[in-house]
Protein backbone atom coordinates (compact mmCIF):
# COMPACT_ATOMS: atom_id res chain seq x y z
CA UNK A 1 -41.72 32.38 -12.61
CA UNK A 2 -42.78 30.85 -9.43
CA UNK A 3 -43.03 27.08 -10.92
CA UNK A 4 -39.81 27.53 -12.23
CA UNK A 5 -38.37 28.89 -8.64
CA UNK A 6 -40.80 25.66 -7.08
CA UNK A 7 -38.86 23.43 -9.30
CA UNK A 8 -35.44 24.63 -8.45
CA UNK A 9 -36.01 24.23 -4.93
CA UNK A 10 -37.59 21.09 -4.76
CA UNK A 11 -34.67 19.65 -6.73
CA UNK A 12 -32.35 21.14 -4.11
CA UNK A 13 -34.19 19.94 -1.60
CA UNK A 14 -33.95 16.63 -2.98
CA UNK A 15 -30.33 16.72 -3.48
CA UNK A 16 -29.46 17.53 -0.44
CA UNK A 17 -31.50 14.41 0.90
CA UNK A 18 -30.24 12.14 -1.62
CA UNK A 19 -26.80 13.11 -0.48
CA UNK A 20 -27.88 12.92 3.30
CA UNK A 21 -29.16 9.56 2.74
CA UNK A 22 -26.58 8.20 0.25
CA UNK A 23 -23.11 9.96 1.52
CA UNK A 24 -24.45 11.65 5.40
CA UNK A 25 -24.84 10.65 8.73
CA UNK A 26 -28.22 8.10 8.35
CA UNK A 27 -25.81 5.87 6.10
CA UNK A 28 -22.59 5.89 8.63
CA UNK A 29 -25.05 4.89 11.44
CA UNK A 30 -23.96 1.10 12.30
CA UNK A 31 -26.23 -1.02 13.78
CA UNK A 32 -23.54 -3.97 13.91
CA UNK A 33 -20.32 -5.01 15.25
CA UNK A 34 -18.05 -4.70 12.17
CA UNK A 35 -15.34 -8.05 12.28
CA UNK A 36 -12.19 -7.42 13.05
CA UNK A 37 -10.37 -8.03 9.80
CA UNK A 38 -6.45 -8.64 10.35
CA UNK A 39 -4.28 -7.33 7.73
CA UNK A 40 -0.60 -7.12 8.95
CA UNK A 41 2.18 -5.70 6.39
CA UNK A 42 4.78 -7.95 5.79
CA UNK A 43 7.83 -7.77 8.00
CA UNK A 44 11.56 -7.88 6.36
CA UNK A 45 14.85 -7.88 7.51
CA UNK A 46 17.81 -6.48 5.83
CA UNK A 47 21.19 -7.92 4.52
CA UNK A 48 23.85 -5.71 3.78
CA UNK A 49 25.32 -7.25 0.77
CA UNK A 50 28.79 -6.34 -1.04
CA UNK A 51 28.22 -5.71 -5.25
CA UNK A 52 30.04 -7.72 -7.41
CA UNK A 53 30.65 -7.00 -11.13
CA UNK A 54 27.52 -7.08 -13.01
CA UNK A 55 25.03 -7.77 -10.32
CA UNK A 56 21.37 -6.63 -11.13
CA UNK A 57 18.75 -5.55 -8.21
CA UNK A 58 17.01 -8.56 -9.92
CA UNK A 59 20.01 -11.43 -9.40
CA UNK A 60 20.08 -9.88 -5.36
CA UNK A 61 16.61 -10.87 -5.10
CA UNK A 62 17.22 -14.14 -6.51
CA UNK A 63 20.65 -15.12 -4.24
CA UNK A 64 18.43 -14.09 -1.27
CA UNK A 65 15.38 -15.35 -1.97
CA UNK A 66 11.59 -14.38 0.63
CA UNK A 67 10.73 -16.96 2.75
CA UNK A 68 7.20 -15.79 1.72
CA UNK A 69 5.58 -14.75 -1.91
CA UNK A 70 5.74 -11.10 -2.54
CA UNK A 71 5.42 -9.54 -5.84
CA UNK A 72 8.15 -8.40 -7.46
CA UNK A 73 7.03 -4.14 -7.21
CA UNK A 74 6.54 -4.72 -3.70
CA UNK A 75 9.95 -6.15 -2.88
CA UNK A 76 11.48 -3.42 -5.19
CA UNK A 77 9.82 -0.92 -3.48
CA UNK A 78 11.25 -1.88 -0.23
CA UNK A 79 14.59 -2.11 -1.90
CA UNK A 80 14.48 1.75 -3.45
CA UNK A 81 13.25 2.60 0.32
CA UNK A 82 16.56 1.11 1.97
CA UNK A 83 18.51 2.47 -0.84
CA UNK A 84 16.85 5.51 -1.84
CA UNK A 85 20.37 6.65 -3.64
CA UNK A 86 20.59 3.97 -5.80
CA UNK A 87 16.91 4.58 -7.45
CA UNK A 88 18.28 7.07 -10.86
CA UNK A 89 21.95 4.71 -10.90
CA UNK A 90 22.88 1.57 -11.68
CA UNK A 91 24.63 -0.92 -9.08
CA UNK A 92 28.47 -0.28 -8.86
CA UNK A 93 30.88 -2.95 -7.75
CA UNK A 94 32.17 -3.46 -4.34
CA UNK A 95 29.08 -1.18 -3.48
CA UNK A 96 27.31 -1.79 -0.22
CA UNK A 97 23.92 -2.16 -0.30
CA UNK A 98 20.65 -3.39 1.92
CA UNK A 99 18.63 -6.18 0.47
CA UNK A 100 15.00 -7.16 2.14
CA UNK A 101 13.97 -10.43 2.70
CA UNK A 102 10.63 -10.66 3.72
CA UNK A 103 10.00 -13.09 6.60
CA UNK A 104 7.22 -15.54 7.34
CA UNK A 105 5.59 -14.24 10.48
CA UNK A 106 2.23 -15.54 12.47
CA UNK A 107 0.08 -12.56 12.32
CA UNK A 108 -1.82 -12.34 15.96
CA UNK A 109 -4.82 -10.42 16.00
CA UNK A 110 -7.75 -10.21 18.52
């Protein structure tokens, strides 16, 4: 019964000092200067556009184009979040809506 009760606490033991050393405080202990990395979100502005008759979130994004690349999700996702109301409907005519056009902006980071 003791080796058994040896055996279960050395293998605790040893957890907890893998965990220490993997996950704990020895492997969060920098020794470096981390670089600076510079990741700025892209910056939009917003159009307020009129509907017309059969107009498609998709043909918006394609009359006003991005100065820059951004995927399609991304833009859409900025589109639902200036028009949350129009995420469960379809787009109705003469309806006034915000389109975002990203802009191509120097990002300036120290």
């Amino acid at each position: 019964m003791r080796i058994i009760g040896l055996a279960i606490l050395i293998l605790v033991f040893s957890y907890i000092i893998k965990v220490d050393l993997m996950d704990g405080t020895i492997s969060l202990a920098s020794f470096t200067q981390p670089e600076s990395v510079c990741v700025e979100p892209n910056k939009y502005e917003v159009f307020h556009v009129q509907t017309l008759e059969g107009d498609t979130v998709l043909a918006l994004f394609g009359v006003y184009p991005s100065e820059v690349w951004v995927s399609f999700p991304e833009r859409l996702e900025a589109f639902y979040k200036e028009n949350p109301h129009l995420r469960n409907q379809l787009l109705q005519p003469g309806e006034l809506v915000k389109v975002p056009v990203y802009k191509d902006t120097e990002s300036t980071c120290s």
